[in-house]
Protein backbone atom coordinates (compact mmCIF):
# COMPACT_ATOMS: atom_id res chain seq x y z
CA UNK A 1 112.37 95.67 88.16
CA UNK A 2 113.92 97.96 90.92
CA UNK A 3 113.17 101.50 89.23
CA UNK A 4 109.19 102.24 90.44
CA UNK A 5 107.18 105.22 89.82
CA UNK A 6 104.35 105.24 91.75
CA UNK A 7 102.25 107.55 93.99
CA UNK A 8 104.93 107.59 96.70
CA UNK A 9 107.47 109.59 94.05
CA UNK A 10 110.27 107.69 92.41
CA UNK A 11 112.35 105.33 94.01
CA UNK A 12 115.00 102.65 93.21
CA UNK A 13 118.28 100.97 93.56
CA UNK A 14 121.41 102.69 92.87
CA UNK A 15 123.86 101.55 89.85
CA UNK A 16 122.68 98.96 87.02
CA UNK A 17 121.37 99.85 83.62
CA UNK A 18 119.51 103.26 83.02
CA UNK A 19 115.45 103.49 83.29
CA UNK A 20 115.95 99.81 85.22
CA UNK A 21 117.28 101.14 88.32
CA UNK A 22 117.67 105.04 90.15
CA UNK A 23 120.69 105.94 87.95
CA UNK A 24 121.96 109.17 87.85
CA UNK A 25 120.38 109.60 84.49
CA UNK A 26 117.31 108.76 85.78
CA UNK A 27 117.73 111.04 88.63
CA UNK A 28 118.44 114.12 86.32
CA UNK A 29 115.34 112.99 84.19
CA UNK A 30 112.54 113.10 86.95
CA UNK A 31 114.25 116.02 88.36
CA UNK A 32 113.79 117.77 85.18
CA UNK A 33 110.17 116.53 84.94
CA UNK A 34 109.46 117.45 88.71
CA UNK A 35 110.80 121.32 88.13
CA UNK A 36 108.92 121.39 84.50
CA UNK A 37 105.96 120.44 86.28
CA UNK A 38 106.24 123.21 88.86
CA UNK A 39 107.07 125.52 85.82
CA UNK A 40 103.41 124.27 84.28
CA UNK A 41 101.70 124.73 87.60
CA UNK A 42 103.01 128.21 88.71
CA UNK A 43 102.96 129.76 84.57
CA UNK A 44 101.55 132.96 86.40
CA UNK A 45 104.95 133.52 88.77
CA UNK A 46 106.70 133.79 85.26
CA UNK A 47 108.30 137.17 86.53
CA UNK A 48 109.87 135.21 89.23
CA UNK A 49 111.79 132.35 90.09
CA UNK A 50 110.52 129.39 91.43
CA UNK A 51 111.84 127.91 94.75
CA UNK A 52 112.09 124.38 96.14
CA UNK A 53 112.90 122.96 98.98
CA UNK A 54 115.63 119.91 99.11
CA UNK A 55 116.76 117.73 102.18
CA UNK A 56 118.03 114.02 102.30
CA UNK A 57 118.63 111.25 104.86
CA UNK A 58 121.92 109.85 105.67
CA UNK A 59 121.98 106.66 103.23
CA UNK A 60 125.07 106.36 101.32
CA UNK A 61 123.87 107.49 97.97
CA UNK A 62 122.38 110.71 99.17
CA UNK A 63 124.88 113.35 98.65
CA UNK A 64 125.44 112.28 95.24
CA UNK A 65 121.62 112.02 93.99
CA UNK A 66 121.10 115.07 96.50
CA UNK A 67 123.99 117.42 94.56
CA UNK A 68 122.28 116.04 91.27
CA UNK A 69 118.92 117.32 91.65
CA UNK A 70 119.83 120.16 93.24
CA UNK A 71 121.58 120.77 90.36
CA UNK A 72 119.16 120.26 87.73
CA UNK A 73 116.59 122.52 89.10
CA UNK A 74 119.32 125.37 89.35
CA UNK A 75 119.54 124.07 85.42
CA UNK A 76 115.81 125.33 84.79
CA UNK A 77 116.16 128.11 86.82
CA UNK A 78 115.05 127.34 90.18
CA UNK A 79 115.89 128.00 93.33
CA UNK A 80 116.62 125.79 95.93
CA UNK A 81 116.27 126.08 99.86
CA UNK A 82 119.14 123.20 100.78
CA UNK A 83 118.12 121.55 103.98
CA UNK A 84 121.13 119.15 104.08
CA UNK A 85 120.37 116.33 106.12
CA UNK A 86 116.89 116.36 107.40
CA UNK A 87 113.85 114.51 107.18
CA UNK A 88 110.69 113.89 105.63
CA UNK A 89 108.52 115.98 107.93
CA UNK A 90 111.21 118.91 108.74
CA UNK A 91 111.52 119.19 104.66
CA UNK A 92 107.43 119.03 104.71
CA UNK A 93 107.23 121.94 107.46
CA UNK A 94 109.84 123.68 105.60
CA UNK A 95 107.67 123.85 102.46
CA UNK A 96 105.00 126.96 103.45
CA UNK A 97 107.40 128.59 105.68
CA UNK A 98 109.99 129.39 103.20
CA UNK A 99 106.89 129.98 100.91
CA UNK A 100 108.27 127.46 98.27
CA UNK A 101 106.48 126.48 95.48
CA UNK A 102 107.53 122.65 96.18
CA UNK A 103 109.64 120.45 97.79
CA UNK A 104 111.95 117.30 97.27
CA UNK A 105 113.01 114.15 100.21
CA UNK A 106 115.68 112.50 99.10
CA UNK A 107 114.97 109.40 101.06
CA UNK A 108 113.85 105.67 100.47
CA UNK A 109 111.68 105.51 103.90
CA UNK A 110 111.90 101.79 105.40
CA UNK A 111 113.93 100.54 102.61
CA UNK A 112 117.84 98.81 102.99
CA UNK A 113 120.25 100.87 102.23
CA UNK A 114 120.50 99.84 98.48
CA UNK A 115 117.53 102.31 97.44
CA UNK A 116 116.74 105.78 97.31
CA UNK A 117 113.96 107.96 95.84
CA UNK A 118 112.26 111.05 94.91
CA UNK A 119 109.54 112.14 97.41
CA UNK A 120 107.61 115.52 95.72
CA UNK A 121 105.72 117.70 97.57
CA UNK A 122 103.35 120.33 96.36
CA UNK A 123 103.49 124.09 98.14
CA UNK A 124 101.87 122.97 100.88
CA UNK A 125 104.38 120.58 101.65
CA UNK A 126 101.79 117.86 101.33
CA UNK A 127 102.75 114.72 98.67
CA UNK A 128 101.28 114.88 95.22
CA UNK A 129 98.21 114.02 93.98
CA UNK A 130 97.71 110.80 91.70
CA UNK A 131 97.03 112.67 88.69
CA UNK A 132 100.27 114.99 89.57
CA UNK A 133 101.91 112.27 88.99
CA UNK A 134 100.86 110.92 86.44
CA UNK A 135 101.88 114.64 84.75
CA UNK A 136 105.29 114.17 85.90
CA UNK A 137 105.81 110.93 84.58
CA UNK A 138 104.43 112.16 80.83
CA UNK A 139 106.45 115.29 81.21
CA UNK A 140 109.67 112.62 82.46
CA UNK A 141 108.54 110.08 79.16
CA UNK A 142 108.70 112.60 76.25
CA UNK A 143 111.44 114.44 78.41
CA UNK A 144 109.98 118.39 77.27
CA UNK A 145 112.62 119.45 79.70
CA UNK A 146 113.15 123.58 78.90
CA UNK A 147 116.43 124.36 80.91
CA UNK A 148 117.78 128.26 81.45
CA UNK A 149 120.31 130.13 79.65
CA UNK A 150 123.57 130.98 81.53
CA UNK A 151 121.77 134.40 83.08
CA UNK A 152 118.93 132.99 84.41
CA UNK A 153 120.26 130.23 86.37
CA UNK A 154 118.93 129.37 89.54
CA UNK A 155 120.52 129.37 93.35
CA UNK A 156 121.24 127.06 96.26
CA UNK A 157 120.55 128.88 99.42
CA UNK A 158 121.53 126.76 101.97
CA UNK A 159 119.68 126.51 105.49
CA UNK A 160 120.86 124.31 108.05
CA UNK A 161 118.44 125.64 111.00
CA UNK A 162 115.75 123.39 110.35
CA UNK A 163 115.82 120.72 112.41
CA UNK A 164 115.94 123.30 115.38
CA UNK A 165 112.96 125.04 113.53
CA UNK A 166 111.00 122.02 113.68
CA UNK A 167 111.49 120.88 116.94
CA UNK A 168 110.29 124.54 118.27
CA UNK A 169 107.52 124.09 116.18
CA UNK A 170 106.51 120.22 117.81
CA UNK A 171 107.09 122.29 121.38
CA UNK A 172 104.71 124.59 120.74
CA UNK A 173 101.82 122.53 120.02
CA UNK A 174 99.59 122.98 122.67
CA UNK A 175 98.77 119.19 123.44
CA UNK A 176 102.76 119.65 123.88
CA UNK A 177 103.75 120.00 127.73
CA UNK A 178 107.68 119.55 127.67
CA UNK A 179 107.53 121.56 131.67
CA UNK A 180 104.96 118.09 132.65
CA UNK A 181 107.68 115.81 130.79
CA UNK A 182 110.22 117.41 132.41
CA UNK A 183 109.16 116.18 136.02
CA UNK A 184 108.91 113.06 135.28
CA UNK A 185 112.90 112.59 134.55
CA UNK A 186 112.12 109.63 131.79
CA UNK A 187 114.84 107.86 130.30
CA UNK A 188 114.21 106.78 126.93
CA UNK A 189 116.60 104.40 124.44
CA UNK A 190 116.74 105.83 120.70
CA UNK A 191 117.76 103.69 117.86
CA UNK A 192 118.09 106.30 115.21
CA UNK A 193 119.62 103.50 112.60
CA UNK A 194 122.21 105.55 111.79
CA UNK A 195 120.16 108.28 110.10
CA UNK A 196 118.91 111.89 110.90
CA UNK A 197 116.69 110.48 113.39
CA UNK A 198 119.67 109.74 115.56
CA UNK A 199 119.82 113.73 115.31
CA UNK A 200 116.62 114.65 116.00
CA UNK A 201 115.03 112.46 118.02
CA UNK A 202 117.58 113.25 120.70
CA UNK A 203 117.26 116.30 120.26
CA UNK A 204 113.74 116.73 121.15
CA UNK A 205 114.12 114.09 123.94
CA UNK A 206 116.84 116.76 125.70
CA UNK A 207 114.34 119.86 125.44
CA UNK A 208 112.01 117.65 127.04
CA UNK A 209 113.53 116.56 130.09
CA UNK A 210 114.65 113.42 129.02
CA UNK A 211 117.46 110.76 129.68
CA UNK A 212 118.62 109.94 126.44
CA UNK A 213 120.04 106.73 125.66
CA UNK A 214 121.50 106.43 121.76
CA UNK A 215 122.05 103.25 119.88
CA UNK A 216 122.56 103.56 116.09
CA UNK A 217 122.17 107.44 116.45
CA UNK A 218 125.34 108.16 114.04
CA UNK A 219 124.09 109.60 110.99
CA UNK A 220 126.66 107.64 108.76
CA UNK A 221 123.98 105.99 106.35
CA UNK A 222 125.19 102.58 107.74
CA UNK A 223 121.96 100.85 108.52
CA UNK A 224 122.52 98.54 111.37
CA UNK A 225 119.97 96.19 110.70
CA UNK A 226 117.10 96.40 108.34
CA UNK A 227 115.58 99.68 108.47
CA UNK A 228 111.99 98.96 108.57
CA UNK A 229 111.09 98.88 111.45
CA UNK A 230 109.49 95.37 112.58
CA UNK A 231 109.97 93.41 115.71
CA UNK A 232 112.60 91.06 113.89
CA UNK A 233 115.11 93.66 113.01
CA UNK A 234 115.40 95.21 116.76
CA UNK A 235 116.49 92.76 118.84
CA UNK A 236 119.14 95.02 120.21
CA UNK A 237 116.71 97.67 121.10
CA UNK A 238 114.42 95.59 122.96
CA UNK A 239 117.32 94.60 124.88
CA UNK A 240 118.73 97.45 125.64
CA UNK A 241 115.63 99.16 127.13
CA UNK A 242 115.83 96.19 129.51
CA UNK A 243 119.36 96.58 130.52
CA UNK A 244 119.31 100.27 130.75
CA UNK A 245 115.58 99.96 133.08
CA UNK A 246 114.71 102.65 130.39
CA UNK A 247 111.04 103.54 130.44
CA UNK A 248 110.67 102.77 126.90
CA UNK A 249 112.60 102.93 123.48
CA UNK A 250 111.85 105.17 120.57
CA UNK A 251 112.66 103.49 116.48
CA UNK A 252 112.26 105.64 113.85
CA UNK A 253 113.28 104.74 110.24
CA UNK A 254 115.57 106.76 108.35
CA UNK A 255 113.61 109.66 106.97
CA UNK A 256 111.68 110.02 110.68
CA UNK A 257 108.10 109.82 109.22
CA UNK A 258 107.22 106.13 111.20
CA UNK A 259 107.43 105.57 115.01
CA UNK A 260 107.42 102.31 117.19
CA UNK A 261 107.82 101.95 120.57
CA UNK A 262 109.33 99.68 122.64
CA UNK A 263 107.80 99.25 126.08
CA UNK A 264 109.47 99.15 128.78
CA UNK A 265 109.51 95.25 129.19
CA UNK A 266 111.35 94.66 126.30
CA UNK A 267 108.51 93.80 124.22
CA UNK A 268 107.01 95.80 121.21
CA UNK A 269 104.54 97.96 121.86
CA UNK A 270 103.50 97.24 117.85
CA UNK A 271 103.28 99.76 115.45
CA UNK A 272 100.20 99.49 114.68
CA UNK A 273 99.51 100.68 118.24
CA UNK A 274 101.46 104.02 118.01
CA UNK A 275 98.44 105.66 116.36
CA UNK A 276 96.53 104.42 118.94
CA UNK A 277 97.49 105.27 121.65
CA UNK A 278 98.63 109.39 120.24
CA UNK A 279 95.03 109.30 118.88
CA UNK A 280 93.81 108.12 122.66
CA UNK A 281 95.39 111.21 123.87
CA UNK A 282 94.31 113.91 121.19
CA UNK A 283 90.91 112.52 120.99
CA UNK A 284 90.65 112.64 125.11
CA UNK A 285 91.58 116.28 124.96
CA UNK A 286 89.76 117.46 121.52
CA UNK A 287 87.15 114.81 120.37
CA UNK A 288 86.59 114.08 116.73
CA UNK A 289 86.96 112.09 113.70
CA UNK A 290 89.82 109.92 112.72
CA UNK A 291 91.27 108.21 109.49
CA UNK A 292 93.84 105.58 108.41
CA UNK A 293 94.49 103.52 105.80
CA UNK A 294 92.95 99.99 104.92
CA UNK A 295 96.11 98.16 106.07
CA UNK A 296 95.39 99.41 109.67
CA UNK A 297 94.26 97.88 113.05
CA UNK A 298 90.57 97.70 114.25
CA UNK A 299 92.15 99.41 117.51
CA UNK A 300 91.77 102.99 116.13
CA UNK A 301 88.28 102.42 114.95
CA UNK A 302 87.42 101.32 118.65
CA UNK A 303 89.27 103.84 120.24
CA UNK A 304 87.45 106.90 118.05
CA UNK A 305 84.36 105.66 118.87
CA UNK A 306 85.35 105.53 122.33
CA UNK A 307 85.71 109.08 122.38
CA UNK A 308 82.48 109.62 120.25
CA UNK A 309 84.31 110.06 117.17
CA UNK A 310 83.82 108.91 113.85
CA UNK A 311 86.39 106.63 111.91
CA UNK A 312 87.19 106.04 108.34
CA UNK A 313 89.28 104.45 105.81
CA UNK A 314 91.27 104.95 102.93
CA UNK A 315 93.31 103.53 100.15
CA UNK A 316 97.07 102.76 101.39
CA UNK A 317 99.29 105.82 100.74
CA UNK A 318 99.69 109.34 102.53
CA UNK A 319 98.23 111.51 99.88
CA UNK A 320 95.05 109.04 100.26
CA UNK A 321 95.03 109.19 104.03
CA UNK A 322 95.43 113.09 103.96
CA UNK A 323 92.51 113.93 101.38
CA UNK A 324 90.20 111.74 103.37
CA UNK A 325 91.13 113.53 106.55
CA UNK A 326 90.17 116.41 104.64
CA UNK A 327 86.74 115.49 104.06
CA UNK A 328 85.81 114.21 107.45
CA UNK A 329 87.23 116.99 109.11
CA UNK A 330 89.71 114.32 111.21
CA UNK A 331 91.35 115.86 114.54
CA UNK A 332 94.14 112.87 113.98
CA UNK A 333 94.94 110.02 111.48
CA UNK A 334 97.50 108.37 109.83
CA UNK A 335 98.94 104.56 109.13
CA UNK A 336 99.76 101.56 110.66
CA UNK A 337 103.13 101.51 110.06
CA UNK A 338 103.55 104.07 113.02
CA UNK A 339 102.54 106.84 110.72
CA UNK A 340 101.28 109.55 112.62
CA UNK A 341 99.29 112.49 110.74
CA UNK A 342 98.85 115.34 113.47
CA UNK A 343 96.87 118.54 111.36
CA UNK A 344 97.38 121.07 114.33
CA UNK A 345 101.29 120.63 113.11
CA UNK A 346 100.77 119.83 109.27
CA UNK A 347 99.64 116.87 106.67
CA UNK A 348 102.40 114.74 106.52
CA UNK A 349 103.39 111.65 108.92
CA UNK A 350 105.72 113.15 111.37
CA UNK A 351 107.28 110.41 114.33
CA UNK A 352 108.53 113.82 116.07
CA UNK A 353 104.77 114.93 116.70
CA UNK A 354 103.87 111.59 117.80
CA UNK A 355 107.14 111.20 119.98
CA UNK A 356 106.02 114.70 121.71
CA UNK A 357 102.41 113.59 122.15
CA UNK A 358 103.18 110.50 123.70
CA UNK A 359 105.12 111.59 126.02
CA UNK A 360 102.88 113.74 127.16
CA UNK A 361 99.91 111.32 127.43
CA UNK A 362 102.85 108.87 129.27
CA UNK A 363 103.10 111.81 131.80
CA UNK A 364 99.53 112.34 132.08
CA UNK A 365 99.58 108.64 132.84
CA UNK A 366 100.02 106.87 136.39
CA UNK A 367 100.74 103.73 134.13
CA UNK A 368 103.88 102.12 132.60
CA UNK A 369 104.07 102.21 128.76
CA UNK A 370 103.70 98.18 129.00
CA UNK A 371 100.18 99.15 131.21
CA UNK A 372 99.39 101.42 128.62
CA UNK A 373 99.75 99.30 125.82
CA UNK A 374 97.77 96.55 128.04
CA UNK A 375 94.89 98.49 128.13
CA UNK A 376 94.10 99.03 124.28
CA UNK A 377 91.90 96.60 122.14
CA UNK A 378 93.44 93.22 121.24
CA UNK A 379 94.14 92.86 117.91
CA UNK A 380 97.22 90.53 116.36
CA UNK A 381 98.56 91.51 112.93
CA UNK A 382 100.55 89.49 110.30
CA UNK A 383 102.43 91.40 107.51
CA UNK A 384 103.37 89.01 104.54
CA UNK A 385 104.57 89.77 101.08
CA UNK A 386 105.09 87.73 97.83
CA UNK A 387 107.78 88.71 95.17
CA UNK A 388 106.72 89.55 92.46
CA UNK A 389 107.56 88.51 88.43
CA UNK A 390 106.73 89.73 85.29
CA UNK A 391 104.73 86.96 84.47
CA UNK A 392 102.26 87.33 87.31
CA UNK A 393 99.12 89.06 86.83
CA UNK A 394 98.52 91.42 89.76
CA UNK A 395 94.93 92.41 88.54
CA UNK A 396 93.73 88.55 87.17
CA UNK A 397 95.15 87.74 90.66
CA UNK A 398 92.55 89.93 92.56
CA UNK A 399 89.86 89.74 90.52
CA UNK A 400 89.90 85.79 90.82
CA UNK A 401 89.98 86.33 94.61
CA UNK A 402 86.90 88.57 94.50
CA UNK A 403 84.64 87.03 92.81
CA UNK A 404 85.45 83.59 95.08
CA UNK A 405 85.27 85.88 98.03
CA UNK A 406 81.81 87.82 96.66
CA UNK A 407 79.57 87.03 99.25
CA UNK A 408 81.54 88.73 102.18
CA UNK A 409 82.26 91.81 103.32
CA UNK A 410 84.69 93.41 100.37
CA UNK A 411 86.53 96.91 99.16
CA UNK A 412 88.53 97.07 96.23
CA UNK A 413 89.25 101.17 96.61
CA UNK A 414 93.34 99.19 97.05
CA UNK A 415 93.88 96.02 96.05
CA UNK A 416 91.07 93.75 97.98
CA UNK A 417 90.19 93.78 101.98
CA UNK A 418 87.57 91.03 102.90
CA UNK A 419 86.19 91.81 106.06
CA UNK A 420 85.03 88.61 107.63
CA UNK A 421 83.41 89.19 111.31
CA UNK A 422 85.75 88.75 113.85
CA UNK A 423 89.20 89.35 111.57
CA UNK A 424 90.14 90.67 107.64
CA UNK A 425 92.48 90.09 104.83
CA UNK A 426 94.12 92.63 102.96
CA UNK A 427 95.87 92.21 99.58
CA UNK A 428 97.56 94.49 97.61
CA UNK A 429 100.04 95.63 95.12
CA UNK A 430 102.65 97.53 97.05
CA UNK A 431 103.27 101.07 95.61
CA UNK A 432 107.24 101.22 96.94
CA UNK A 433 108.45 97.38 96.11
CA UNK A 434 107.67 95.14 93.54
CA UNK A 435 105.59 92.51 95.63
CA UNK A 436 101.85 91.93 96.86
CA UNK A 437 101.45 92.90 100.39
CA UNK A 438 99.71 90.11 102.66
CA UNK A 439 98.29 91.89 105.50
CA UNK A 440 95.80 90.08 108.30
CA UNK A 441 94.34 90.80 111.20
CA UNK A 442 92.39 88.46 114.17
CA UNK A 443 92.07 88.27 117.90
CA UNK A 444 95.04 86.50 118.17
CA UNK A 445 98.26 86.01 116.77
CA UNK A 446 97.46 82.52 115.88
CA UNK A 447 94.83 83.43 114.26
CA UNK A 448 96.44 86.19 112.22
CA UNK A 449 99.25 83.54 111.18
CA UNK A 450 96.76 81.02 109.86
CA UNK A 451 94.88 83.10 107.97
CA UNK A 452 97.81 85.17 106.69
CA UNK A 453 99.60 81.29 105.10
CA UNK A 454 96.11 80.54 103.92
CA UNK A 455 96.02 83.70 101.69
CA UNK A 456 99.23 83.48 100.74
CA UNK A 457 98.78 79.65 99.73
CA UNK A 458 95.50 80.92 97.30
CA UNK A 459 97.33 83.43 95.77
CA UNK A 460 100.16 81.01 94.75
CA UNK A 461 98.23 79.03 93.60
CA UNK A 462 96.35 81.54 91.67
CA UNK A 463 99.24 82.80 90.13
CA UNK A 464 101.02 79.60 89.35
CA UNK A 465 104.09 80.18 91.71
């Protein structure tokens, strides 16, 4: 199955059979659901059209699903605010100041080039709810699509300012100092993997003082090596940071919401560890709580607590992360992917907040980004995944695991974590691929790997694979 609807929005691979894959019938269809949805929500603003806000990556596919939707909502009479090529978080900032009633990324995130999706955002230009969803994907099923007559069409205003909106906007932040930066003549390698981070990373790296140096920064859709961004696909990176004495390297994926570093040895400075260390600056400056998701390291629960601060986790997924933020009031929070959520800018994962902040805290710093990294927590992830078949049973999987696990430390908000004392497992059904995540975490890597094969060995054999 490579069509999945799911809390992350709709995403799949292009061509093959229709409702199997991201067709463009199927594109048109949750479209149509996504603006009847909006026309449900906002029934008083019947006197006036509704707008939306559209942007895309660079993949291949995305000027043909992009011209699609666009279309389709001009079909039931909305408006649309066409970002072009953008990102998720420029496209999320866009949202309340163009005072939109919703928003649309046209983006797969982390996966190959082969996919694309439908990210929905609400008027805030925060992702939708579970039970939003769950409307859209009734409203998509019986397809009570309503489209306009020929007068009340909508429009496609196009704005192509945004990226240049949104970097002014990162600027003025006031844990921002771009004058500090500035003195500290950096030089930074970008591998923008040929997407509209290759734009706008750079971009904000020049305002800031910065030496850039670009390496897949040509925003051609052409992924150079697997997008997600994992120590295996950036050898070239890590290499180049070396060669060019750079004093660290910047990855982002292809719609710019997740950040990893590179320090400036060569080595990764782990994604998990980008959090980490933005929180470590925020939280030095304005103390508080601090949330991320249950796939995350121990680090930022250390860290917080360093500062006097509370921590807290949630179920995998942004909207999840966000709402709990909410409710504990968190100064910073995000994932372990190298998600950073920054409210002061907005609710959404944003790597151009996080590259700002760092940099910052790097100038604040009489320490290399290698030193840096050096003096965090210790913690050694391993991120595993099984494929998965119709014939397995996700939920007889778990359940079987839980009740042999029972006497330690579990959650089952996602999936099931079992905390054991010194490290944890954490199993779930992935909401963007069709496979179980495998994720582990120990005080070494070792440690991480063993427990990680011995995991994946149960639920094998649990599953009959």
């Amino acid at each position: 199955m490579t069509l999945i609807k799911s809390i992350s929005g709709i995403r799949g691979t292009i061509g093959g059979s229709v409702g199997d894959n991201l067709t463009p019938v199927d594109a048109v269809k949750f479209a149509s659901a996504y603006g009847s949805f909006l026309k449900i929500r906002h029934a008083s603003k019947s006197s006036e059209r509704l707008k939306v806000v559209i942007g895309r990556d660079a993949r291949i596919s995305g000027p043909m699903i992009h011209n699609l939707v666009m279309n389709t909502l001009v079909g039931l009479g909305i408006d649309v605010i066409d970002l072009g090529l953008s990102t998720t978080p420029t496209v999320e900032i866009a949202v309340p100041l163009e005072k939109a009633d919703g928003g649309i990324i046209l983006t797969a995130s982390h996966n190959p080039k082969q996919w694309n999706a439908l990210k929905l955002l609400n008027e805030k230009g925060e992702f939708l709810s579970g039970k939003e969803g769950e409307l859209i994907l009734e409203i998509a099923e019986k397809e009570a699509f309503d489209f306009s007559d020929v007068d009340n069409l909508g429009e496609v205003i196009e704005n192509n300012a945004y990226m240049d909106i949104h970097i002014d906007e990162v600027l003025e932040l006031p844990l921002v100092d771009a004058d500090l930066v500035k003195t500290k003549k950096f030089k930074v390698v970008v591998d923008g993997v040929n997407s509209s981070g290759g734009i706008i990373i750079p971009n904000l790296l020049e305002q800031m003082g910065v030496e850039v140096v670009k390496l897949y920064c040509e925003p051609n859709g052409h992924f150079p090596h697997n997008p997600e961004p994992l120590k295996e696909h950036l050898g070239d990176i890590c290499k180049l940071v070396i060669e060019e004495k750079a004093d660290f390297g910047i990855v982002v994926d292809p719609d710019v919401d997740r950040l990893a570093f590179i320090s400036n040895d060569g080595e990764m400075f782990g994604e998990e560890y980008t959090l980490v260390a933005v929180a470590d600056y925020v939280l030095s400056k304005t103390p508080g709580n601090t949330v991320s998701n249950m796939s995350s390291s121990r680090a930022l629960r250390d860290i917080t607590e360093k500062h006097g601060g509370t921590y807290q986790a949630s179920a995998v997924g942004e909207v999840n992360v966000v709402e709990l933020m909410k409710k504990t009031n968190a100064i910073i929070g995000g994932e372990g992917n190298g998600g950073i959520i920054y409210p002061s800018s907005h609710y959404g994962r944003d790597s151009m907040v996080g590259v700002a902040l760092f940099l910052t805290y790097l100038a604040n710093q009489d320490k290399t980004v290698a030193e840096i990294r050096a003096s965090y927590p210790q913690y050694y992830m391993s991120k595993n995944k099984i494929e998965l078949t119709p014939q397995i049973d996700v939920d007889n999987v778990l359940a079987t695991l839980t009740e042999k696990y029972k006497s330690e430390n579990i959650t089952t908000i996602d999936g099931v974590k079992i905390d054991f004392p010194t490290e944890w497992v954490h199993l779930r059904k992935s909401n963007t691929e069709p496979i179980i995540r495998i994720y582990t975490e120990a005080p070494t890597q070792t440690e991480a790997d063993v427990l990680a094969e011995r995991f994946v060995k149960e639920l094998k054999e649990i599953a009959g694979i």
